[in-house]
PDB file of N, CA and C in Angstrom:
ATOM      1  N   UNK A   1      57.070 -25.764-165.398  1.00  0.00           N
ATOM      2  CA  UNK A   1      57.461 -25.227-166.695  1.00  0.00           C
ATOM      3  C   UNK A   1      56.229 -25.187-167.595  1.00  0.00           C
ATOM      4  N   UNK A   2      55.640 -23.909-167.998  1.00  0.00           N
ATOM      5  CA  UNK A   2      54.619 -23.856-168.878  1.00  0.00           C
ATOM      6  C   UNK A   2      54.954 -24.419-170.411  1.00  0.00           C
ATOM      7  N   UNK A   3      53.991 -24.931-170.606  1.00  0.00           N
ATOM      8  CA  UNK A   3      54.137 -25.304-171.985  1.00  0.00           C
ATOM      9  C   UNK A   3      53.323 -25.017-173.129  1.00  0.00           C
ATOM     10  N   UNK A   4      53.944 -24.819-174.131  1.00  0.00           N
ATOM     11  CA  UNK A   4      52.895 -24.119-175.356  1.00  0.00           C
ATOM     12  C   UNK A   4      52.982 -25.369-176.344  1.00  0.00           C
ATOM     13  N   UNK A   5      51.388 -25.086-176.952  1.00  0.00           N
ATOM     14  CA  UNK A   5      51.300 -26.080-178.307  1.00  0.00           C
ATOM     15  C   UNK A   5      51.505 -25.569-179.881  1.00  0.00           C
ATOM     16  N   UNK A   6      52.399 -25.510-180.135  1.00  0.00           N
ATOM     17  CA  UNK A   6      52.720 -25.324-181.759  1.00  0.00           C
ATOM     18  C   UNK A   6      51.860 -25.993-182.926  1.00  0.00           C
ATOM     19  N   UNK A   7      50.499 -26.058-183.268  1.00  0.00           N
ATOM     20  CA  UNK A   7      49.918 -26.766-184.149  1.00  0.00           C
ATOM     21  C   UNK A   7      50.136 -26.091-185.646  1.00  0.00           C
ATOM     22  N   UNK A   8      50.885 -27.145-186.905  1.00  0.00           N
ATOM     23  CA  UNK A   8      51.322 -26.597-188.176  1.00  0.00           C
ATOM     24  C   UNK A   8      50.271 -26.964-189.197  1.00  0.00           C
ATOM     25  N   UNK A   9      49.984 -26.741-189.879  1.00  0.00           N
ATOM     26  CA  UNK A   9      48.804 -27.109-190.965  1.00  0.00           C
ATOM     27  C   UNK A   9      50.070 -27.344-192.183  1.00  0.00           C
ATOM     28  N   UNK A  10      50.345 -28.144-192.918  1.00  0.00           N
ATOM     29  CA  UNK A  10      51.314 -27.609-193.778  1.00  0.00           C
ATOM     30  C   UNK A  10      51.138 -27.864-195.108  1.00  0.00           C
ATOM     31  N   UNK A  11      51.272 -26.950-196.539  1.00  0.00           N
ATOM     32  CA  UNK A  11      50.291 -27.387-197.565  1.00  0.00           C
ATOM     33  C   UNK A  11      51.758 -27.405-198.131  1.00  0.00           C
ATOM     34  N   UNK A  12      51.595 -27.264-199.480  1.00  0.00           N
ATOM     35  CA  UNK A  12      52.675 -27.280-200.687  1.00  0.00           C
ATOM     36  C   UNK A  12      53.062 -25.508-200.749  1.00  0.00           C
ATOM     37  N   UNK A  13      54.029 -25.528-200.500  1.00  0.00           N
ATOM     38  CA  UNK A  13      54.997 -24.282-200.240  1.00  0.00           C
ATOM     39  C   UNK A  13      54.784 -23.175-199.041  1.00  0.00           C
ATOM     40  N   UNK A  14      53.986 -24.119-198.151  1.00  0.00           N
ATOM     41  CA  UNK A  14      53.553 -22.843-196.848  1.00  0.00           C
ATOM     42  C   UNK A  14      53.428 -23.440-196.207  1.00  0.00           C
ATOM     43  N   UNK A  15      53.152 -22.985-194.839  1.00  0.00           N
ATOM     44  CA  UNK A  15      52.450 -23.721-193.564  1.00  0.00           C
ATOM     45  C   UNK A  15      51.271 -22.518-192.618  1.00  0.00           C
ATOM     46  N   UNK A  16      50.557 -22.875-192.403  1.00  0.00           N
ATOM     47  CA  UNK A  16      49.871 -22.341-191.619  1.00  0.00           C
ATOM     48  C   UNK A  16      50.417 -22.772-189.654  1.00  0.00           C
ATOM     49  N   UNK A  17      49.992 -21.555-188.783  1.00  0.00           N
ATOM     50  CA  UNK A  17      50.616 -21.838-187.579  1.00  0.00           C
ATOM     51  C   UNK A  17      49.541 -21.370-186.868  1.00  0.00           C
ATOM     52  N   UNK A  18      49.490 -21.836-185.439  1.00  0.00           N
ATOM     53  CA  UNK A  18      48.788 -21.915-184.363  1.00  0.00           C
ATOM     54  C   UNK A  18      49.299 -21.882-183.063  1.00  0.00           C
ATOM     55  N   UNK A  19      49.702 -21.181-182.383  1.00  0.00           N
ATOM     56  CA  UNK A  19      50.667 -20.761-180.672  1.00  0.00           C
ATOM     57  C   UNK A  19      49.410 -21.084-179.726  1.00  0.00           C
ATOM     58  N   UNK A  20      49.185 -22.059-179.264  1.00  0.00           N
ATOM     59  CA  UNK A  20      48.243 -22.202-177.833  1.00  0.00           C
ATOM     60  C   UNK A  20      49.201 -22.479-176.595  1.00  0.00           C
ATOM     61  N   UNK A  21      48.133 -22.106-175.577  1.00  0.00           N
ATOM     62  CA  UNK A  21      49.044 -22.623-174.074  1.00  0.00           C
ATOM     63  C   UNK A  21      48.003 -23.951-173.326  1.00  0.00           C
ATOM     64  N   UNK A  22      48.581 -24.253-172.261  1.00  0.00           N
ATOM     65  CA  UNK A  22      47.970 -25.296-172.009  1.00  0.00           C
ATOM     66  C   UNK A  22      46.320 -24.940-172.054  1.00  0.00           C
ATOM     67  N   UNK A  23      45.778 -24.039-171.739  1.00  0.00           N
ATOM     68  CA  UNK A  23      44.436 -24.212-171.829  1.00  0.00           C
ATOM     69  C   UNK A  23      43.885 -24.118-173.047  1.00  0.00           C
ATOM     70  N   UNK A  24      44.349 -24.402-173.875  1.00  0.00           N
ATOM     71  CA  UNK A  24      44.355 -24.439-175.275  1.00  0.00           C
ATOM     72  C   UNK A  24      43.796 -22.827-175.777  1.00  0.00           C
ATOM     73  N   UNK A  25      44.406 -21.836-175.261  1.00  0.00           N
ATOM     74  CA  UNK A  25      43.744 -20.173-175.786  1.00  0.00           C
ATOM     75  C   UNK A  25      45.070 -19.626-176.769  1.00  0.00           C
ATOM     76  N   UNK A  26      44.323 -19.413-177.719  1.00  0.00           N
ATOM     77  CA  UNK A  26      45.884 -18.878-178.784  1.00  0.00           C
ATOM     78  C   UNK A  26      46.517 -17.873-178.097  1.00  0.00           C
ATOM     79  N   UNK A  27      47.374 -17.763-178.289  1.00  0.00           N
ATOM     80  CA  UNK A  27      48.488 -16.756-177.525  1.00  0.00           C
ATOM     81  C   UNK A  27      49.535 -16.228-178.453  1.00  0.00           C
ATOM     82  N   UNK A  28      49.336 -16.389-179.835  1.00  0.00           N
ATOM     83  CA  UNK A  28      50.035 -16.145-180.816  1.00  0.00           C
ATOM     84  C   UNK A  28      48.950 -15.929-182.465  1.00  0.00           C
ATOM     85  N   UNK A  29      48.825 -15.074-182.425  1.00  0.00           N
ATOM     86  CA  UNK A  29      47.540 -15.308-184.075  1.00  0.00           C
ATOM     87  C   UNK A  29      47.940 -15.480-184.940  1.00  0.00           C
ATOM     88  N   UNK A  30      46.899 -16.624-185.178  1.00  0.00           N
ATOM     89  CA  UNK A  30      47.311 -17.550-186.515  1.00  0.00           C
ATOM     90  C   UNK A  30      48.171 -16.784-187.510  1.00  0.00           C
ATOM     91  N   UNK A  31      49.318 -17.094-188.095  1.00  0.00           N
ATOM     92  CA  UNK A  31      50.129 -16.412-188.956  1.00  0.00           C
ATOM     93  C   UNK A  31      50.799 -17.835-189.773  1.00  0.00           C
ATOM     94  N   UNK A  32      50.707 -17.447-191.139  1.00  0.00           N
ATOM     95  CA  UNK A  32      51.498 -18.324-192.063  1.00  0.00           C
ATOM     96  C   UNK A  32      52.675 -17.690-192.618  1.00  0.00           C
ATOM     97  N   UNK A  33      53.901 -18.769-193.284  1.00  0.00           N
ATOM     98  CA  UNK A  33      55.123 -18.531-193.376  1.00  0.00           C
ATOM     99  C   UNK A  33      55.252 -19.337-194.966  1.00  0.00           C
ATOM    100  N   UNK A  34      56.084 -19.045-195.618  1.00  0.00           N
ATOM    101  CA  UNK A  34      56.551 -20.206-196.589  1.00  0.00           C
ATOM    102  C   UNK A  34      57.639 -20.885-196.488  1.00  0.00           C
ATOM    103  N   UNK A  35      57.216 -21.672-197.317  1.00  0.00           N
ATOM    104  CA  UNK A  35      58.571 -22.880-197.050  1.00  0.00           C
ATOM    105  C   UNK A  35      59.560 -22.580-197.523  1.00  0.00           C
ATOM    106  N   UNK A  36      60.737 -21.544-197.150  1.00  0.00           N
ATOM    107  CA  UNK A  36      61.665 -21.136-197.666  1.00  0.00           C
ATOM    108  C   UNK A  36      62.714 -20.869-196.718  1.00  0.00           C
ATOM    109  N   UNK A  37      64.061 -20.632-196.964  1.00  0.00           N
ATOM    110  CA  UNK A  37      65.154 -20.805-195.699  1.00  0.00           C
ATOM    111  C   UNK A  37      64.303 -19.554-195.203  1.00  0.00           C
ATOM    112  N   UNK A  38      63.918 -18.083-195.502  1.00  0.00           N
ATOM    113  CA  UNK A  38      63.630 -17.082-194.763  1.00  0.00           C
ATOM    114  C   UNK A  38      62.207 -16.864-194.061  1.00  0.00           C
ATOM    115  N   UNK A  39      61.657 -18.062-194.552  1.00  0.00           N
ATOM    116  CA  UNK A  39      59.935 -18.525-193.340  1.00  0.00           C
ATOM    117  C   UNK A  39      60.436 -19.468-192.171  1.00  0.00           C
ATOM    118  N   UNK A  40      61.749 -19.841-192.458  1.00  0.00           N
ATOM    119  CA  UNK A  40      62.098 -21.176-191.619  1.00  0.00           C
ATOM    120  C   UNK A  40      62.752 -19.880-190.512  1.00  0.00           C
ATOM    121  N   UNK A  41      63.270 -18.983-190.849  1.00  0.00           N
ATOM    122  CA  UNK A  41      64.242 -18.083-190.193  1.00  0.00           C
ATOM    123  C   UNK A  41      62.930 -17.341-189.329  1.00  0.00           C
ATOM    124  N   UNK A  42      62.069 -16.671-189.952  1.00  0.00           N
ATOM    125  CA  UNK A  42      61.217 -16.303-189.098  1.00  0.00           C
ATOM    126  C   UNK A  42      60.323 -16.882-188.337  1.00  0.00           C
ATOM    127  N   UNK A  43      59.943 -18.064-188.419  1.00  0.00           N
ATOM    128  CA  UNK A  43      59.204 -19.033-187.264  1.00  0.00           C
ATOM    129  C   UNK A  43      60.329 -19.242-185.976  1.00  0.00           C
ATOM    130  N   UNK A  44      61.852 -19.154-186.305  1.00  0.00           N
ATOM    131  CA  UNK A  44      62.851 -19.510-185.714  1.00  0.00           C
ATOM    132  C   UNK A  44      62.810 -18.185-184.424  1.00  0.00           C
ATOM    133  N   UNK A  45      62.851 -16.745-185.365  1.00  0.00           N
ATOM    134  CA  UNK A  45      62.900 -15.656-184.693  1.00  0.00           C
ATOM    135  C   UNK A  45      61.633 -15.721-183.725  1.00  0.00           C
ATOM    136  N   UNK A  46      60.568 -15.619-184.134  1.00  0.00           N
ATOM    137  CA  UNK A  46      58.874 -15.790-183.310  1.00  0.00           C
ATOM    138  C   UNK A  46      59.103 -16.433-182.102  1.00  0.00           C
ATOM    139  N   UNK A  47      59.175 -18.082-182.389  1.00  0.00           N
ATOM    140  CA  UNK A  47      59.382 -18.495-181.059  1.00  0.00           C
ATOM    141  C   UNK A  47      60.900 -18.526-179.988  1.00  0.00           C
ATOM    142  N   UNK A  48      61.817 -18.183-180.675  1.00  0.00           N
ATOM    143  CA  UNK A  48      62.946 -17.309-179.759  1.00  0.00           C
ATOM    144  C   UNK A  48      62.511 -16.348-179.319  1.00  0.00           C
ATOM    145  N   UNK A  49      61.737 -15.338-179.532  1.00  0.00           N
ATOM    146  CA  UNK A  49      61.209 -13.932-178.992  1.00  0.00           C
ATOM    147  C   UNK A  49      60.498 -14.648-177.682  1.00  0.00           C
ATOM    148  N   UNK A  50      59.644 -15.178-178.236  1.00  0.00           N
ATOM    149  CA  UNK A  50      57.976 -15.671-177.108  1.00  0.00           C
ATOM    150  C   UNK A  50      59.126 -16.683-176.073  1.00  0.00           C
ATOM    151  N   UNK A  51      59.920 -17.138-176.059  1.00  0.00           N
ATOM    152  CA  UNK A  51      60.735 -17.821-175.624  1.00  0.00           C
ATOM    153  C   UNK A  51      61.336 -16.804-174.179  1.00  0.00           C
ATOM    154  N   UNK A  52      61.705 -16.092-175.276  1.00  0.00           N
ATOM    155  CA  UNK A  52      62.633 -15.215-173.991  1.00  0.00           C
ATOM    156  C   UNK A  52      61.316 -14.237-172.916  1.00  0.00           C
ATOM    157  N   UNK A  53      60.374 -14.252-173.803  1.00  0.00           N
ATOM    158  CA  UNK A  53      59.909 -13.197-172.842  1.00  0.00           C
ATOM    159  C   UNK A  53      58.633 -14.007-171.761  1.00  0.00           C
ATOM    160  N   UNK A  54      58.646 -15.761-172.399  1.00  0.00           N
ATOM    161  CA  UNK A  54      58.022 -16.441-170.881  1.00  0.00           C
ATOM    162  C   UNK A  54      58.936 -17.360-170.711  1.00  0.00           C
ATOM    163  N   UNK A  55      59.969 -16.686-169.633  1.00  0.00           N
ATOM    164  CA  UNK A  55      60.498 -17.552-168.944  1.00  0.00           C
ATOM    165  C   UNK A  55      60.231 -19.483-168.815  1.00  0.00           C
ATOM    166  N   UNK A  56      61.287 -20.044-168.956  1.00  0.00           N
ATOM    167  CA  UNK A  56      60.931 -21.577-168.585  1.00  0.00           C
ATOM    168  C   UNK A  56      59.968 -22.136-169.626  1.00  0.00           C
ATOM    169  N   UNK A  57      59.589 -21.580-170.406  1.00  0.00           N
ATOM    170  CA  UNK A  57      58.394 -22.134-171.669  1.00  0.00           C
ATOM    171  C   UNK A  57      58.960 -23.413-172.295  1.00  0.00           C
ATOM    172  N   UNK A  58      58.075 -24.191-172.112  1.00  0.00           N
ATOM    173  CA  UNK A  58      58.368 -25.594-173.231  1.00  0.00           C
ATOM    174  C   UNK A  58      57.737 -25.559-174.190  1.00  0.00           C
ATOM    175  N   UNK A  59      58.042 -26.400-175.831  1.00  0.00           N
ATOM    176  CA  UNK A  59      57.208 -26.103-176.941  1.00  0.00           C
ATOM    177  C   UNK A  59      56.994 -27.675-177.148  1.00  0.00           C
ATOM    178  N   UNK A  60      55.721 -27.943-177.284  1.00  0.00           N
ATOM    179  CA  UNK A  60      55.348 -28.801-178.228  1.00  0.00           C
ATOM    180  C   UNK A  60      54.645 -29.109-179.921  1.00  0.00           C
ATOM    181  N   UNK A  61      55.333 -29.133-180.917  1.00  0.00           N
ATOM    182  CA  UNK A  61      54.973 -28.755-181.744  1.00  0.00           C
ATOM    183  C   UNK A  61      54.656 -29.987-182.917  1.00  0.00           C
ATOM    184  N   UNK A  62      53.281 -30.058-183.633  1.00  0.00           N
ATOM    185  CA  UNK A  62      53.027 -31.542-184.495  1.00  0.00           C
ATOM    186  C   UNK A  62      52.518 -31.053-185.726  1.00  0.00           C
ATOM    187  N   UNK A  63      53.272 -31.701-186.368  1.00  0.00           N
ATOM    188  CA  UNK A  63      53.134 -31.618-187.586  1.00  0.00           C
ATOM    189  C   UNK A  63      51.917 -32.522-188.169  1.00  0.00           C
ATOM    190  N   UNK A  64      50.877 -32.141-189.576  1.00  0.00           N
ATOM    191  CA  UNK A  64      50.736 -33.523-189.720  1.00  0.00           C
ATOM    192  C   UNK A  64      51.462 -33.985-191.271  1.00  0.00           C
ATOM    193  N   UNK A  65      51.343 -35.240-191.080  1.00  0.00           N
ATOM    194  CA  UNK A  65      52.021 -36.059-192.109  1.00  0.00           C
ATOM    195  C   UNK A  65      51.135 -35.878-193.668  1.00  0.00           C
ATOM    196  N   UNK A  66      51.691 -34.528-194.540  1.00  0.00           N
ATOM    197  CA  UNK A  66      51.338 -34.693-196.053  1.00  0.00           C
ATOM    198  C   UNK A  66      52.062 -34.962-197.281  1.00  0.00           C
ATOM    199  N   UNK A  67      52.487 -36.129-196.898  1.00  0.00           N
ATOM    200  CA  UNK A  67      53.172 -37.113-198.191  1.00  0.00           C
ATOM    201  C   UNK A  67      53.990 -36.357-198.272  1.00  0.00           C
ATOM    202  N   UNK A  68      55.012 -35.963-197.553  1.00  0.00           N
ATOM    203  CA  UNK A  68      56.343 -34.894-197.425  1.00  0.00           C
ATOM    204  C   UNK A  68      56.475 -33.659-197.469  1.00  0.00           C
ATOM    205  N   UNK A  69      55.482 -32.894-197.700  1.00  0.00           N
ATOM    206  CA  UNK A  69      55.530 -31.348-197.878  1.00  0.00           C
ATOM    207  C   UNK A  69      55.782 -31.035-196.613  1.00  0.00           C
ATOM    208  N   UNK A  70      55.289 -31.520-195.736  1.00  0.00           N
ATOM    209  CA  UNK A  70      56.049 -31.496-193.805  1.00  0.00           C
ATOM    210  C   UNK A  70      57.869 -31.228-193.988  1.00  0.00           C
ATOM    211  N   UNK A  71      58.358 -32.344-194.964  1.00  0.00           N
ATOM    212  CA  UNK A  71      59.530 -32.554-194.298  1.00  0.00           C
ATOM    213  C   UNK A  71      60.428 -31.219-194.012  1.00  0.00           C
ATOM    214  N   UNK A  72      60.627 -30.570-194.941  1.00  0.00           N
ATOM    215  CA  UNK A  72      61.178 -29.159-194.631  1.00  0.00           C
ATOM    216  C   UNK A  72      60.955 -28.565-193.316  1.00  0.00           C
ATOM    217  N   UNK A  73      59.862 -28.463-193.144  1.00  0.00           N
ATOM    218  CA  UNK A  73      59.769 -27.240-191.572  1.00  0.00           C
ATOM    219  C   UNK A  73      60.147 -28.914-190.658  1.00  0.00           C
ATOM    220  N   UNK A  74      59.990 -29.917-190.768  1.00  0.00           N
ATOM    221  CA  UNK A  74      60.440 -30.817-189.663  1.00  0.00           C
ATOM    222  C   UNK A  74      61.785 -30.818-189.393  1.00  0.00           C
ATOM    223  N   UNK A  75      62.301 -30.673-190.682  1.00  0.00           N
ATOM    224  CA  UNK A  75      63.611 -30.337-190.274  1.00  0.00           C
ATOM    225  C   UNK A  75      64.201 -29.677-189.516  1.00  0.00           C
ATOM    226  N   UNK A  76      63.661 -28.004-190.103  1.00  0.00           N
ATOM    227  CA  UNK A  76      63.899 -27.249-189.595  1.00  0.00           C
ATOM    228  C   UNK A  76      63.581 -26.811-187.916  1.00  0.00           C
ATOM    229  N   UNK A  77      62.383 -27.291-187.635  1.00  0.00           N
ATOM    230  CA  UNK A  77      62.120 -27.402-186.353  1.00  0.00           C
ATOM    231  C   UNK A  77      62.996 -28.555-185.450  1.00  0.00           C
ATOM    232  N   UNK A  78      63.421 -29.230-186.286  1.00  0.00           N
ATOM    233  CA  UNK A  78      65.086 -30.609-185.417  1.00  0.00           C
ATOM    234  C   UNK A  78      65.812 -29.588-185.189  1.00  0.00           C
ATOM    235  N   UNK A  79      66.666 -28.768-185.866  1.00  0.00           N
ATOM    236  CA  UNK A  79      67.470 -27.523-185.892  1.00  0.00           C
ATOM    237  C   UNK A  79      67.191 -27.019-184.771  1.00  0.00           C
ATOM    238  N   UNK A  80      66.181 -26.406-184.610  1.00  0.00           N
ATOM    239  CA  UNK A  80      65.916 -25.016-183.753  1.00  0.00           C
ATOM    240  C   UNK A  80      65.668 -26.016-182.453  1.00  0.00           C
ATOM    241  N   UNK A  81      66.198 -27.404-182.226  1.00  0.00           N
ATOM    242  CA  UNK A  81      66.006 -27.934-180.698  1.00  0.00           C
ATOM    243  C   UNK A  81      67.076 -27.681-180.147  1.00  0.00           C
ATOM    244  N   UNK A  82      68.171 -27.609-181.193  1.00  0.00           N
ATOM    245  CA  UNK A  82      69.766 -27.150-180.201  1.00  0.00           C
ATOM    246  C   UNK A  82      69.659 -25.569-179.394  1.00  0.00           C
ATOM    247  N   UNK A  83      68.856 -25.155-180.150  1.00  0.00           N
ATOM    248  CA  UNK A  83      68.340 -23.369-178.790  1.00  0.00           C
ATOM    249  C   UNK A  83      67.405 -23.413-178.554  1.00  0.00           C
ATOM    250  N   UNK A  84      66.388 -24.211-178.518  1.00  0.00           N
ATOM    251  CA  UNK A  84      64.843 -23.964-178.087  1.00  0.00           C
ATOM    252  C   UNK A  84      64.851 -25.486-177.406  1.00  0.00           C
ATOM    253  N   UNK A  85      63.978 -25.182-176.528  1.00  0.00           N
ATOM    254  CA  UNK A  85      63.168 -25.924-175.129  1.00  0.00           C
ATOM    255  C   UNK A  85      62.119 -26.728-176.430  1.00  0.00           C
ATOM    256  N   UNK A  86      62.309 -27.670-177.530  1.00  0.00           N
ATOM    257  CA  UNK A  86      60.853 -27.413-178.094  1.00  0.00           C
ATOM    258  C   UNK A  86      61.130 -29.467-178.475  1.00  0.00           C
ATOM    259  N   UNK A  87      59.789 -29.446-178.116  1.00  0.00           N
ATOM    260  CA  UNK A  87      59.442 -31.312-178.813  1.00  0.00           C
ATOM    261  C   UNK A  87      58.856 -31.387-180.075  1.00  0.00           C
ATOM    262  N   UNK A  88      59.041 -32.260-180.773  1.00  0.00           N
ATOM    263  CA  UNK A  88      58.270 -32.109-182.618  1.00  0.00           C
ATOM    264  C   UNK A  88      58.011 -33.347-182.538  1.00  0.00           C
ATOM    265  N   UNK A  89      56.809 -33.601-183.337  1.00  0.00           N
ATOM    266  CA  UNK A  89      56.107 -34.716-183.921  1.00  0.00           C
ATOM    267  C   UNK A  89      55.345 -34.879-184.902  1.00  0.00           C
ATOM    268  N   UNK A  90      55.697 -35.855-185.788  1.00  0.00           N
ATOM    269  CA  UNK A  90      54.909 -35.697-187.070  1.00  0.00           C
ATOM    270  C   UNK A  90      54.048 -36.862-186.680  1.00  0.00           C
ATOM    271  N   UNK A  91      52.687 -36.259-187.354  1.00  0.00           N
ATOM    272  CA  UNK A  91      51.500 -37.179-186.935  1.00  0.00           C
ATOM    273  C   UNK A  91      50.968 -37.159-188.204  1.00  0.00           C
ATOM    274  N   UNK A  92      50.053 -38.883-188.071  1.00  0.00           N
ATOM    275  CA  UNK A  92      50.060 -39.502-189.124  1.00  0.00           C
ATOM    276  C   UNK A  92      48.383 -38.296-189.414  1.00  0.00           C
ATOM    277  N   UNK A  93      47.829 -38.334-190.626  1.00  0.00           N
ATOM    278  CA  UNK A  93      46.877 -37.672-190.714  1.00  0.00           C
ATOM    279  C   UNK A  93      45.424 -38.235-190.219  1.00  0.00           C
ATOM    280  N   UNK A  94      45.663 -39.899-190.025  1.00  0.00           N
ATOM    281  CA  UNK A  94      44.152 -40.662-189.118  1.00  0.00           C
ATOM    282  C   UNK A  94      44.164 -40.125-188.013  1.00  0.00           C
ATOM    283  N   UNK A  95      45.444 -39.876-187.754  1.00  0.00           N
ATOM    284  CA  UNK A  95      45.035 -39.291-185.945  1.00  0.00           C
ATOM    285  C   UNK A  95      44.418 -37.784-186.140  1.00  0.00           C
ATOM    286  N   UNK A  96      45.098 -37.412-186.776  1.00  0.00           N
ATOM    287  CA  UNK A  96      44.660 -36.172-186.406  1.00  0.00           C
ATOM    288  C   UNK A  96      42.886 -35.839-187.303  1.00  0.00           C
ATOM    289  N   UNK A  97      42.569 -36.551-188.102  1.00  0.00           N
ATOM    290  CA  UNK A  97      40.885 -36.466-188.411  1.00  0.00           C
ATOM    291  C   UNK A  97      40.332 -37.274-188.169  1.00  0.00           C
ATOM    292  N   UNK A  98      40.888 -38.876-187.356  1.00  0.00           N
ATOM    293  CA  UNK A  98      39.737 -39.714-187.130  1.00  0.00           C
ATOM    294  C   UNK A  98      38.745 -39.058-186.138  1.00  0.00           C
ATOM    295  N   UNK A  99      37.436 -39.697-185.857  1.00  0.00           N
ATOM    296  CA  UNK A  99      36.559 -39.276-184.842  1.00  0.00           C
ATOM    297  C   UNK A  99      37.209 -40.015-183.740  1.00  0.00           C
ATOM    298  N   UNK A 100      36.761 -39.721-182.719  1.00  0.00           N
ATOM    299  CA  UNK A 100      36.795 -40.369-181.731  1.00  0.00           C
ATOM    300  C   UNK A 100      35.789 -41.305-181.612  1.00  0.00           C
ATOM    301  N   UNK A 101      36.409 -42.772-181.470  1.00  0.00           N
ATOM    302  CA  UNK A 101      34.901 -44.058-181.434  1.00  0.00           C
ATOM    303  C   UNK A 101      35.060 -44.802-180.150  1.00  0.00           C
ATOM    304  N   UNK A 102      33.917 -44.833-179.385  1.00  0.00           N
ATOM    305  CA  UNK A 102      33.935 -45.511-178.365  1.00  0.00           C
ATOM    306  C   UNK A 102      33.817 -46.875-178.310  1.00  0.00           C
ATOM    307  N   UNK A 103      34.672 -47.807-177.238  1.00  0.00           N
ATOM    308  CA  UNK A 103      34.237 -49.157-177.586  1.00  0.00           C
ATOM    309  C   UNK A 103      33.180 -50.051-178.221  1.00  0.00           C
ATOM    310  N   UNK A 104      31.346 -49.039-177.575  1.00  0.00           N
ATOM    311  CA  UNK A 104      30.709 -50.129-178.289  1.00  0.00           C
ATOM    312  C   UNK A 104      30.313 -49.382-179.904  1.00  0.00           C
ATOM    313  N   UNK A 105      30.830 -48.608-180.228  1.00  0.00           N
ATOM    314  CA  UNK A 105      31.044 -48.074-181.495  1.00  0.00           C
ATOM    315  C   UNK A 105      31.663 -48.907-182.744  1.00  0.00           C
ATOM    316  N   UNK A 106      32.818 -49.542-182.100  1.00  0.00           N
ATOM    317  CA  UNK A 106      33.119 -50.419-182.787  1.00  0.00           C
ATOM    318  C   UNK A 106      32.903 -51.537-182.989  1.00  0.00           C
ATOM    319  N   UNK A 107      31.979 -51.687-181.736  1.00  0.00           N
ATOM    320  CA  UNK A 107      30.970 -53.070-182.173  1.00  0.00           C
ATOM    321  C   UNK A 107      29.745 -53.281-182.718  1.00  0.00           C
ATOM    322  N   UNK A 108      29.913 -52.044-183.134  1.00  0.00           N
ATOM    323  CA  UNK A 108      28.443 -52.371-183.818  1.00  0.00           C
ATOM    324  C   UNK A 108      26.982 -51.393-183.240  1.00  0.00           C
ATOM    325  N   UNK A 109      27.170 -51.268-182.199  1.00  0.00           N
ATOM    326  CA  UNK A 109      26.124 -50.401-181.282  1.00  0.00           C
ATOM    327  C   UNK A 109      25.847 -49.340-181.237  1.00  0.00           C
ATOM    328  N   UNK A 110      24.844 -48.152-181.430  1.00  0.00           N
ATOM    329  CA  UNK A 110      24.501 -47.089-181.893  1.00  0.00           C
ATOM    330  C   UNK A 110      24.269 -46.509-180.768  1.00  0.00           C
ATOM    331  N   UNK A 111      24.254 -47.117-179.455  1.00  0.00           N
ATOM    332  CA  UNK A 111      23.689 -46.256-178.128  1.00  0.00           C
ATOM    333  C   UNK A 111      22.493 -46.398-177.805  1.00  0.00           C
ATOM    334  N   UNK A 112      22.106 -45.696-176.975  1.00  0.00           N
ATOM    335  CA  UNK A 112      20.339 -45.597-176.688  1.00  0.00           C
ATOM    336  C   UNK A 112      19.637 -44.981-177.594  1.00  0.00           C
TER     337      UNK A 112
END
């Protein structure tokens, strides 16, 4: 079962969107929506379309966490799991901008 990545950017009254597949190549161009029942309706329609026309598609889709302006489309993306193949996760915002630090990184060690 192929699976696609749903990445949301989400500000105060919009969200920005991102459709990748596993090799991480967009397969959907970037397109933003607002936070309104009829942006919630058309993100709904988008991936029902892309849905039907790749067979077996799974969605994984993450939000990140901005002091609630998320909560709306999270919702709405709970909704759209009763007809869509799709997983949601709201992620905290360290994950998604920390660097990556390697063990002796955190000890103190700069490398060679």
């Amino acid at each position: 079962m192929p699976g696609y990545f749903l990445g949301i950017d989400v500000s105060k009254g919009y969200a920005d969107f991102v459709l990748l597949d596993q090799q991480k190549r967009v397969v959907e161009p970037v397109f933003q929506l607002d936070d309104t029942f009829e942006g919630h309706n058309r993100l709904y329609g988008l991936l029902h379309r892309f849905w039907q026309r790749h067979d077996q598609a799974q969605f994984f889709a993450g939000l990140e966490a901005t002091g609630g302006y998320e909560n709306n489309w999270l919702e709405a993306l709970r909704r759209f799991q009763a007809r869509l193949p799709l997983q949601v996760a709201r992620l905290h915002s360290f994950s998604v901008h920390a660097p990556v630090r390697s063990p002796s990184a955190s000890s103190g060690s700069r490398g060679p």
